[in-house]
C-alpha atoms as a PDB file:
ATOM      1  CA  UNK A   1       0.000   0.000   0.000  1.00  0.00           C
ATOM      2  CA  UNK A   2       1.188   3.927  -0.655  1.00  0.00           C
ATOM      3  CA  UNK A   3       2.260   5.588   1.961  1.00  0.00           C
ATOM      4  CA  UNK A   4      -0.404   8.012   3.177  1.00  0.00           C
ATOM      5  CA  UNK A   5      -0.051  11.633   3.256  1.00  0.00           C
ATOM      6  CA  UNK A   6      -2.188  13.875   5.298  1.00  0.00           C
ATOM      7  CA  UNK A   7      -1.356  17.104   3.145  1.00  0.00           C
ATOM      8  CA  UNK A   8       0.260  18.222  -0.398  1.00  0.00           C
ATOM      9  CA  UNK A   9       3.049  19.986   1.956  1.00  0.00           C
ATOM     10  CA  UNK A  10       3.652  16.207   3.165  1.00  0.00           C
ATOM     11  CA  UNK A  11       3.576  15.054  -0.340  1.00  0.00           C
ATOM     12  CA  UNK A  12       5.799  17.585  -1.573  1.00  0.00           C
ATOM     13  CA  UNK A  13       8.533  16.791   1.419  1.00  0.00           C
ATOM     14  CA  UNK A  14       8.936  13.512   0.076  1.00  0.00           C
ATOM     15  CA  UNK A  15       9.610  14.691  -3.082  1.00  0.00           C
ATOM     16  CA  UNK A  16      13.221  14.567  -4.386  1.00  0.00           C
ATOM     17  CA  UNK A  17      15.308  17.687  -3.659  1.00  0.00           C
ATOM     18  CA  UNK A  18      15.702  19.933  -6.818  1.00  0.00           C
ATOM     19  CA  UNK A  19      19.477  20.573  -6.256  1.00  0.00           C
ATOM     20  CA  UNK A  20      19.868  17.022  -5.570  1.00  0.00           C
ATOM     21  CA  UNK A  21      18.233  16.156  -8.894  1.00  0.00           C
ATOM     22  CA  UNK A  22      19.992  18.429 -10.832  1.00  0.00           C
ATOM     23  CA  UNK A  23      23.751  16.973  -9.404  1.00  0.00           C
ATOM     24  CA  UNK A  24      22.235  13.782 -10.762  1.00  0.00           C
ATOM     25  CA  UNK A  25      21.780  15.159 -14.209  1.00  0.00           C
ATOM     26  CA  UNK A  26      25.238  16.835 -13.880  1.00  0.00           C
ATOM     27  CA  UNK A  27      23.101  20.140 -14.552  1.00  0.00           C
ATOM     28  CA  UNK A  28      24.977  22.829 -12.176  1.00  0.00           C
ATOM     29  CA  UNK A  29      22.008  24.742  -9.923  1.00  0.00           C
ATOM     30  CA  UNK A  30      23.283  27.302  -7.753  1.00  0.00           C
ATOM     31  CA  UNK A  31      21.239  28.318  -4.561  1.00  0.00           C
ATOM     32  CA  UNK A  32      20.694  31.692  -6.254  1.00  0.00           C
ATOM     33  CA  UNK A  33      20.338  32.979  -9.973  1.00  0.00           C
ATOM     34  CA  UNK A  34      20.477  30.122 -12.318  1.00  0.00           C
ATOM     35  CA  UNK A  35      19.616  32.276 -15.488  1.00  0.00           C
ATOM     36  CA  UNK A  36      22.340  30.708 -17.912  1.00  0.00           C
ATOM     37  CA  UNK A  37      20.215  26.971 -17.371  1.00  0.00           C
ATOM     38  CA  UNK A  38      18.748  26.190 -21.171  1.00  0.00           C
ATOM     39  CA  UNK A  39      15.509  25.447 -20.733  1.00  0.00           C
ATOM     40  CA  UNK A  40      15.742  22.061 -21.196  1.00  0.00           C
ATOM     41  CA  UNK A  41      17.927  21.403 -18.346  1.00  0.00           C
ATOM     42  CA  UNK A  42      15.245  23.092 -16.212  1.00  0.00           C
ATOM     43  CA  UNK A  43      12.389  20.703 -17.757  1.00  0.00           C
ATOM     44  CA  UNK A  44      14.719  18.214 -16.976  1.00  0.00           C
ATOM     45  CA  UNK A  45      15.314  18.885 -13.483  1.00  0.00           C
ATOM     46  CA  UNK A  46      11.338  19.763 -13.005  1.00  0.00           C
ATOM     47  CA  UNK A  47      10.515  16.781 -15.054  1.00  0.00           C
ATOM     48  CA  UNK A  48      12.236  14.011 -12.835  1.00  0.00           C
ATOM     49  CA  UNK A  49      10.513  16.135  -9.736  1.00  0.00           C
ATOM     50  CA  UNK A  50       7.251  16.575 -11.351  1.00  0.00           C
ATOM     51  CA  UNK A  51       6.953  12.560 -12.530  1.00  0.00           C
ATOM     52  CA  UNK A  52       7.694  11.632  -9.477  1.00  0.00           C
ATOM     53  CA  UNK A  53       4.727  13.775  -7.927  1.00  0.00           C
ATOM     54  CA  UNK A  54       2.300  12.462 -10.443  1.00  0.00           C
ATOM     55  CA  UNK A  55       3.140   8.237  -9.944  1.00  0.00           C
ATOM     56  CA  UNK A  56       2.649   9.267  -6.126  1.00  0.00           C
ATOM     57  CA  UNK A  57      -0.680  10.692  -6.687  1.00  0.00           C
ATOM     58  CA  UNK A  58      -1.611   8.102  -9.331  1.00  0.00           C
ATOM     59  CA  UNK A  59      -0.961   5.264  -6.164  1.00  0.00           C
ATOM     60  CA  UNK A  60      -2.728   7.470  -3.907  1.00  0.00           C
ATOM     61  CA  UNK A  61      -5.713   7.433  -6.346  1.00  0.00           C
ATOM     62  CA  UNK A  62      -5.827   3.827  -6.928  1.00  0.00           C
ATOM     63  CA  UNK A  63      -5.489   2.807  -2.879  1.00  0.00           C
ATOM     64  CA  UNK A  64      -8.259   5.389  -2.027  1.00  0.00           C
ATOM     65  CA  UNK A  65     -10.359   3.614  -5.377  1.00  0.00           C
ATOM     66  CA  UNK A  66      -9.767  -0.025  -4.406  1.00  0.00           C
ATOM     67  CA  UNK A  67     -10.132   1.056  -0.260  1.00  0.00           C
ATOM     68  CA  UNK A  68     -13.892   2.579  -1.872  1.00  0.00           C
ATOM     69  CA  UNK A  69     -14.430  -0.821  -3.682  1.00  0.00           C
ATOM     70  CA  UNK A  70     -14.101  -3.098  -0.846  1.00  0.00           C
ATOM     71  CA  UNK A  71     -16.569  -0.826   1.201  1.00  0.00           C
ATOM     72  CA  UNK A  72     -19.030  -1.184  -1.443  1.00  0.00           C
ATOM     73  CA  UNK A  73     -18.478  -4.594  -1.705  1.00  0.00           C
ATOM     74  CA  UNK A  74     -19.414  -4.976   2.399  1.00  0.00           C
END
C-alpha cells in the first residue's frame, strides 16, 4: 500500500530535492540565480521532480479507489 499523506506539503517533502536532482543530471544549480540553465535542463530537473509527484498521486488514487471498492463490496 502507498504511503499516506495527510497534506500536499507532506507530499511535496517527500519529493526529491531539486538541487539534488539536478547533481544527478550533472546540470549545475546554484542556490541563487540560475539564469544561464537552457531550458531544457530546467524541464529536466522539473521533469524528474514533477513525474515523481504524479506516480505518487496516481498510487494514492488507486489505494483510495480499491479502499472505496471493498466498502461497497461490504
Amino acid at each position: 500500500m502507498t504511503q499516506k499523506y495527510r497534506s500536499m506539503k507532506e507530499l511535496d517533502a517527500s519529493l526529491p530535492d531539486k538541487h539534488e536532482v539536478a547533481a544527478e543530471l550533472g546540470i549545475p544549480l546554484d542556490e541563487g540565480h540560475n539564469e544561464n540553465l537552457t531550458t531544457h535542463e530546467v524541464g529536466k530537473i522539473g521533469g524528474k521532480i514533477g513525474g515523481a509527484k504524479v506516480r505518487k498521486l496516481i498510487e494514492m488514487a488507486e489505494d483510495l479507489m480499491a479502499e472505496n471498492a471493498q466498502d461497497r463490496n461490504k
